[in-house]
PDB file of N, CA and C in Angstrom:
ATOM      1  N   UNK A   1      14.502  28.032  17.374  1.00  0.00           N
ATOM      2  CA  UNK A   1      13.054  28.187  17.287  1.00  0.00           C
ATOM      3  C   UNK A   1      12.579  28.111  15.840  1.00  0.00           C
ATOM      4  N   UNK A   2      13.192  28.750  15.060  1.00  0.00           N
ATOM      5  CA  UNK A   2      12.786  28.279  13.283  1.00  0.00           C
ATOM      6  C   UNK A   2      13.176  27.291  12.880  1.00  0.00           C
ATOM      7  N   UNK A   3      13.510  26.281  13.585  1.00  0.00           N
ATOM      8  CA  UNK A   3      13.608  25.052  13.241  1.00  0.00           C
ATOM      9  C   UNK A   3      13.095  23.959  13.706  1.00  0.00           C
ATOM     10  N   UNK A   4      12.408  24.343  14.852  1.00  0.00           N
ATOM     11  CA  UNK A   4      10.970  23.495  15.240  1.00  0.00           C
ATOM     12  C   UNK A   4       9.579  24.531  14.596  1.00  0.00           C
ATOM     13  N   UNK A   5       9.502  25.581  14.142  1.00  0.00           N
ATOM     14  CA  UNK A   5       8.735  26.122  13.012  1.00  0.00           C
ATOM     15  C   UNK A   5       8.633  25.831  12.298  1.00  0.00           C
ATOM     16  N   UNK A   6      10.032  25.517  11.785  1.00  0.00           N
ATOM     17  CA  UNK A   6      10.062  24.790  10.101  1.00  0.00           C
ATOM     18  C   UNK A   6       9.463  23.795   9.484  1.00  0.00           C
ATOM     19  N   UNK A   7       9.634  22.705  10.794  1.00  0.00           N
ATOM     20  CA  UNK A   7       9.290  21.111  10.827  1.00  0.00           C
ATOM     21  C   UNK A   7       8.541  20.700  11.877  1.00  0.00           C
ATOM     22  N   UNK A   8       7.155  21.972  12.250  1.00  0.00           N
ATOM     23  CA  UNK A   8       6.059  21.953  12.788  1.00  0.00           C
ATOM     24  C   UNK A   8       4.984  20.757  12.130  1.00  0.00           C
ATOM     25  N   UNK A   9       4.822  21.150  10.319  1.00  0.00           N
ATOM     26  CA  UNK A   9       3.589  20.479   9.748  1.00  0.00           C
ATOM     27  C   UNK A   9       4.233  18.748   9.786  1.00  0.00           C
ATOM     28  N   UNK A  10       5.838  18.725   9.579  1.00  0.00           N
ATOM     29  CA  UNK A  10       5.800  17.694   9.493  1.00  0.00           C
ATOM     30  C   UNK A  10       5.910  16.750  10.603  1.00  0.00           C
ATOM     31  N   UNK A  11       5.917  17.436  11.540  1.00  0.00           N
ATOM     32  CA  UNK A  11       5.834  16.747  12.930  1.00  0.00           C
ATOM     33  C   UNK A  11       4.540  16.084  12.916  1.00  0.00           C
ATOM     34  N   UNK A  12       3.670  17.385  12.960  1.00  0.00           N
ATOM     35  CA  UNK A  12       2.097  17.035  13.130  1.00  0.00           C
ATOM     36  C   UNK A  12       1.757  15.976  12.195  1.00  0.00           C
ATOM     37  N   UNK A  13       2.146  15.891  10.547  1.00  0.00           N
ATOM     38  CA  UNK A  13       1.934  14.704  10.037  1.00  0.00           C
ATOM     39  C   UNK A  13       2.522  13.650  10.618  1.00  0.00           C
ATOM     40  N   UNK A  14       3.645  13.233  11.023  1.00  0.00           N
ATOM     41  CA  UNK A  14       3.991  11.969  11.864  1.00  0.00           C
ATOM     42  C   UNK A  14       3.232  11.755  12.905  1.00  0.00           C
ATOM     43  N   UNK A  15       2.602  12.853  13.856  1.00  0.00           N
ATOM     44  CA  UNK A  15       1.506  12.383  14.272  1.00  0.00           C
ATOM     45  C   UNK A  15       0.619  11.956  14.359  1.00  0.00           C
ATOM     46  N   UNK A  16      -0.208  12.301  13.568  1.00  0.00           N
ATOM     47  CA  UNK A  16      -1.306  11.940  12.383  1.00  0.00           C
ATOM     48  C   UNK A  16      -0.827  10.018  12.362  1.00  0.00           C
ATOM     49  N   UNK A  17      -0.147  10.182  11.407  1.00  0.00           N
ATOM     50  CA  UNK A  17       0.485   8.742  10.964  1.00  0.00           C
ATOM     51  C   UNK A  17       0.472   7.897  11.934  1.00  0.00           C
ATOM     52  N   UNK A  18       0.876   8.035  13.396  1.00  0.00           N
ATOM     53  CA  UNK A  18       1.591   7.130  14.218  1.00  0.00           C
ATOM     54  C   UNK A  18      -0.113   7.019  15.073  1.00  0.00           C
ATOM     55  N   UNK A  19      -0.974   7.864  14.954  1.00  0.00           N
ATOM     56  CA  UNK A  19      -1.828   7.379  15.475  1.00  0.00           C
ATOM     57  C   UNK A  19      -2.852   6.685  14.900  1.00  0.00           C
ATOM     58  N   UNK A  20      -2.587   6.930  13.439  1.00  0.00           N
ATOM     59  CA  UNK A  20      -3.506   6.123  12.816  1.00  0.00           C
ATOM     60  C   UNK A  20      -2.724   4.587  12.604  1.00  0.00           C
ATOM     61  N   UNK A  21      -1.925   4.795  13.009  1.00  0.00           N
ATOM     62  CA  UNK A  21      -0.838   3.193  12.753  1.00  0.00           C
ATOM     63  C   UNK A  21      -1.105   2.123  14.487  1.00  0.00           C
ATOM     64  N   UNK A  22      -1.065   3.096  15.292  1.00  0.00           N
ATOM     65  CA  UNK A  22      -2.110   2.532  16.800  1.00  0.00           C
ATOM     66  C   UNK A  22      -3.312   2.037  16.854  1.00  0.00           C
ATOM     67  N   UNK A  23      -4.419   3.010  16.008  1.00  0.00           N
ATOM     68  CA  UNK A  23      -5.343   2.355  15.877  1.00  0.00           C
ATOM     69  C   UNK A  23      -5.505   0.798  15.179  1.00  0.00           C
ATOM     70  N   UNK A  24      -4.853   1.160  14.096  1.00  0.00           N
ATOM     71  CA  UNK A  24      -4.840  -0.583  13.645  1.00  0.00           C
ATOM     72  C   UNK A  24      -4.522  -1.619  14.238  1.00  0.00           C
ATOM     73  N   UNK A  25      -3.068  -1.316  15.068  1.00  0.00           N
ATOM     74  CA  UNK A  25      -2.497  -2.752  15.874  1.00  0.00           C
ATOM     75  C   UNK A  25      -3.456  -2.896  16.839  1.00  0.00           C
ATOM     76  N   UNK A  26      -3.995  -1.589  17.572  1.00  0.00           N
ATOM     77  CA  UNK A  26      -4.598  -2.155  18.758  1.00  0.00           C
ATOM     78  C   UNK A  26      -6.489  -2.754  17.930  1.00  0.00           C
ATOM     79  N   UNK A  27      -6.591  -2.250  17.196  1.00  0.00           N
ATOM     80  CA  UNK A  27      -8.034  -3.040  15.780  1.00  0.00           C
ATOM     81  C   UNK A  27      -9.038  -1.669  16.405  1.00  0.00           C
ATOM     82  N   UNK A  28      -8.798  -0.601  16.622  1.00  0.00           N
ATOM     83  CA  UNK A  28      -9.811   0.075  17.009  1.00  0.00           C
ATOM     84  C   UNK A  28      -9.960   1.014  15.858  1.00  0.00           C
ATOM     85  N   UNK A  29     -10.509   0.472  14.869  1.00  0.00           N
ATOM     86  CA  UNK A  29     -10.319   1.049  13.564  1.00  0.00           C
ATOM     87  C   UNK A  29     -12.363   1.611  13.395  1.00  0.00           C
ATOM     88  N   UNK A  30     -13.144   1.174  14.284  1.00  0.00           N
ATOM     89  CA  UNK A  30     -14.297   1.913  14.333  1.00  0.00           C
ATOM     90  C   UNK A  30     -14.710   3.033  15.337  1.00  0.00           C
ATOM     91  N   UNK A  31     -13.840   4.034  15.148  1.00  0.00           N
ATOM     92  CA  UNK A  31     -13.752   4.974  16.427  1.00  0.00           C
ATOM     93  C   UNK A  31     -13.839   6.602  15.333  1.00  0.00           C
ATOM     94  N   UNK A  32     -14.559   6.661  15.445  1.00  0.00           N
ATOM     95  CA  UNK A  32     -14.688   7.515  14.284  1.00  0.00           C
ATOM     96  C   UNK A  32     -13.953   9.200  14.783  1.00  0.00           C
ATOM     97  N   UNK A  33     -13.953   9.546  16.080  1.00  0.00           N
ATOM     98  CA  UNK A  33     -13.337  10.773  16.484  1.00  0.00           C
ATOM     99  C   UNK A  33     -11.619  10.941  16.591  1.00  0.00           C
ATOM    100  N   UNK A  34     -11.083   9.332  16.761  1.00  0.00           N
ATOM    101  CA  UNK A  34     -10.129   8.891  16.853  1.00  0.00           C
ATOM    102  C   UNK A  34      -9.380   9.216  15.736  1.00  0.00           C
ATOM    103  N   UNK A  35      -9.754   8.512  14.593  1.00  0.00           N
ATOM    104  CA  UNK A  35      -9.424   8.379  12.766  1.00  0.00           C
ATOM    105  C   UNK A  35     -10.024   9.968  12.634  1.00  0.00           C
ATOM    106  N   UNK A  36     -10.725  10.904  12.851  1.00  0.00           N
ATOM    107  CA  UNK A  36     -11.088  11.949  12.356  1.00  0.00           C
ATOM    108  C   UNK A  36     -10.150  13.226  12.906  1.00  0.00           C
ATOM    109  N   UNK A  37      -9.707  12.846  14.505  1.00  0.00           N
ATOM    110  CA  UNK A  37      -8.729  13.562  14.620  1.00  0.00           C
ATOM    111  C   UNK A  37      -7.019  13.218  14.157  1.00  0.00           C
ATOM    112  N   UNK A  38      -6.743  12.140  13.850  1.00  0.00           N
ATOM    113  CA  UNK A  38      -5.326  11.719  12.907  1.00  0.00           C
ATOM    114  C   UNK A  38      -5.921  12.406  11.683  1.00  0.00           C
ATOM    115  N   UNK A  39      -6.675  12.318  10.962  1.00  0.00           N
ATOM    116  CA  UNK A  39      -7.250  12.744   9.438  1.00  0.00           C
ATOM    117  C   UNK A  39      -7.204  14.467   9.504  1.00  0.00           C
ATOM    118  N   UNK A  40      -7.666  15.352  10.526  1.00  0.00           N
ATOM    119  CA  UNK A  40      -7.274  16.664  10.600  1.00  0.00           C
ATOM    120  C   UNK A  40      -6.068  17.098  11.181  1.00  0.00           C
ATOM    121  N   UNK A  41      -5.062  16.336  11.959  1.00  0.00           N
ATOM    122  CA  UNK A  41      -3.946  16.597  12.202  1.00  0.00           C
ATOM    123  C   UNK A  41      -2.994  16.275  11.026  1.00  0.00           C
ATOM    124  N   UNK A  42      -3.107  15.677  10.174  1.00  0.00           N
ATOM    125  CA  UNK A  42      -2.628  15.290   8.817  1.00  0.00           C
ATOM    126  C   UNK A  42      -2.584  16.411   7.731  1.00  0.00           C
ATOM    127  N   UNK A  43      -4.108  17.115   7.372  1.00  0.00           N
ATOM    128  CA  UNK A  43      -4.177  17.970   6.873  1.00  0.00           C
ATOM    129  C   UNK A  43      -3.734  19.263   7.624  1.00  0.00           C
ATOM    130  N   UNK A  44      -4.120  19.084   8.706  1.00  0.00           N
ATOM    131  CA  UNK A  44      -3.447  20.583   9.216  1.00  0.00           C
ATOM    132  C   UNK A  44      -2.081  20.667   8.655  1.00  0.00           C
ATOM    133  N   UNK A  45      -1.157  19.272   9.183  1.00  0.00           N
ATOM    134  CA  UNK A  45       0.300  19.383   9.516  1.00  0.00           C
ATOM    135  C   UNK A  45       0.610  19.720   7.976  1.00  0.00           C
ATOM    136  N   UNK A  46       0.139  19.265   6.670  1.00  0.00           N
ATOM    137  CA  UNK A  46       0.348  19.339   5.277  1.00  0.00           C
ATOM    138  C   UNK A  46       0.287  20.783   5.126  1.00  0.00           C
ATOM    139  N   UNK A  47      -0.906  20.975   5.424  1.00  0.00           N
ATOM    140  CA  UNK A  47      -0.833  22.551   5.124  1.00  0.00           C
ATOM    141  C   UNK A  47      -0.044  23.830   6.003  1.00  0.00           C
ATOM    142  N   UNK A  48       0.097  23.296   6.983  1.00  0.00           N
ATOM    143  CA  UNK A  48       1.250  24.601   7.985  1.00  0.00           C
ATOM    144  C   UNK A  48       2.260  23.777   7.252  1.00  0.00           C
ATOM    145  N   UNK A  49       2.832  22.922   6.323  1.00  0.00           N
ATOM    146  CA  UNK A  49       4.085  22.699   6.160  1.00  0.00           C
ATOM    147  C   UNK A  49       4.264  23.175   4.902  1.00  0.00           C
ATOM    148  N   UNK A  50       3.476  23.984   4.034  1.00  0.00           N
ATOM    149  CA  UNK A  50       3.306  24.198   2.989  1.00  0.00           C
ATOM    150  C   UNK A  50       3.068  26.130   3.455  1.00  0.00           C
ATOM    151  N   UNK A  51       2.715  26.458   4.166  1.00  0.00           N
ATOM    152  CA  UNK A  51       2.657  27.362   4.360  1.00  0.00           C
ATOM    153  C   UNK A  51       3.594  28.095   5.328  1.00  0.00           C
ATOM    154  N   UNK A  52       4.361  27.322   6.108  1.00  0.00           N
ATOM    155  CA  UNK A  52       5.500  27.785   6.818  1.00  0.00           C
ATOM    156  C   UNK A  52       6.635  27.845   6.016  1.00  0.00           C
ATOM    157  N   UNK A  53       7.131  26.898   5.251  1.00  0.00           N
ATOM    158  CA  UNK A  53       8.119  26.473   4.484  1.00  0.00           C
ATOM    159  C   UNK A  53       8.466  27.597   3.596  1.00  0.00           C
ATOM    160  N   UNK A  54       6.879  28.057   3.171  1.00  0.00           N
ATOM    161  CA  UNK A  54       7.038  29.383   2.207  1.00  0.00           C
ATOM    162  C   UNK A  54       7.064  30.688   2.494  1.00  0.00           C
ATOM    163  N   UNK A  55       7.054  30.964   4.047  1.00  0.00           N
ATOM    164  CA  UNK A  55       7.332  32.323   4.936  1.00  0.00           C
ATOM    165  C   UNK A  55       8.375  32.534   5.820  1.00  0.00           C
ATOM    166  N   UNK A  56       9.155  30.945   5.956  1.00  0.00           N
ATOM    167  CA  UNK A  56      10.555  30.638   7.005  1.00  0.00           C
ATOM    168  C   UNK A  56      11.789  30.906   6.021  1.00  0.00           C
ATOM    169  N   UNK A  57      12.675  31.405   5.993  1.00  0.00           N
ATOM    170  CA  UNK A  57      13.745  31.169   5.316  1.00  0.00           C
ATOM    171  C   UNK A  57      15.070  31.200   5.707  1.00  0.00           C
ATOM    172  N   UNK A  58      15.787  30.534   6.043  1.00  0.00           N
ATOM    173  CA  UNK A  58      17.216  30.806   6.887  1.00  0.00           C
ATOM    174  C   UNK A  58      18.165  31.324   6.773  1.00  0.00           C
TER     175      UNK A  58
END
């Protein structure tokens, strides 16, 4: 379990990533809730990975 804790933010950033990498192939790059939710799952995942990293310790 502290090790899907650990590598929670950076999950969520690959998420982030992989959906903003969908939007492009499929060209739906004017979807503004689409790109706004990859853009806050990004920052979320940055910051729980910055903030877990520094309260998890093994």
């Amino acid at each position: 379990m502290k090790s899907l804790l650990k590598n929670l933010g950076l999950i969520l950033i690959i998420v982030g990533a992989v959906i903003l990498i969908a939007c492009f192939a499929t060209d739906n790059v004017n979807n503004n809730t689409i790109l706004g939710s990859a853009l806050a799952l990004t920052i979320v995942g940055l910051i729980s990975h910055i903030v877990l990293n520094k309260h998890i310790t093994d």
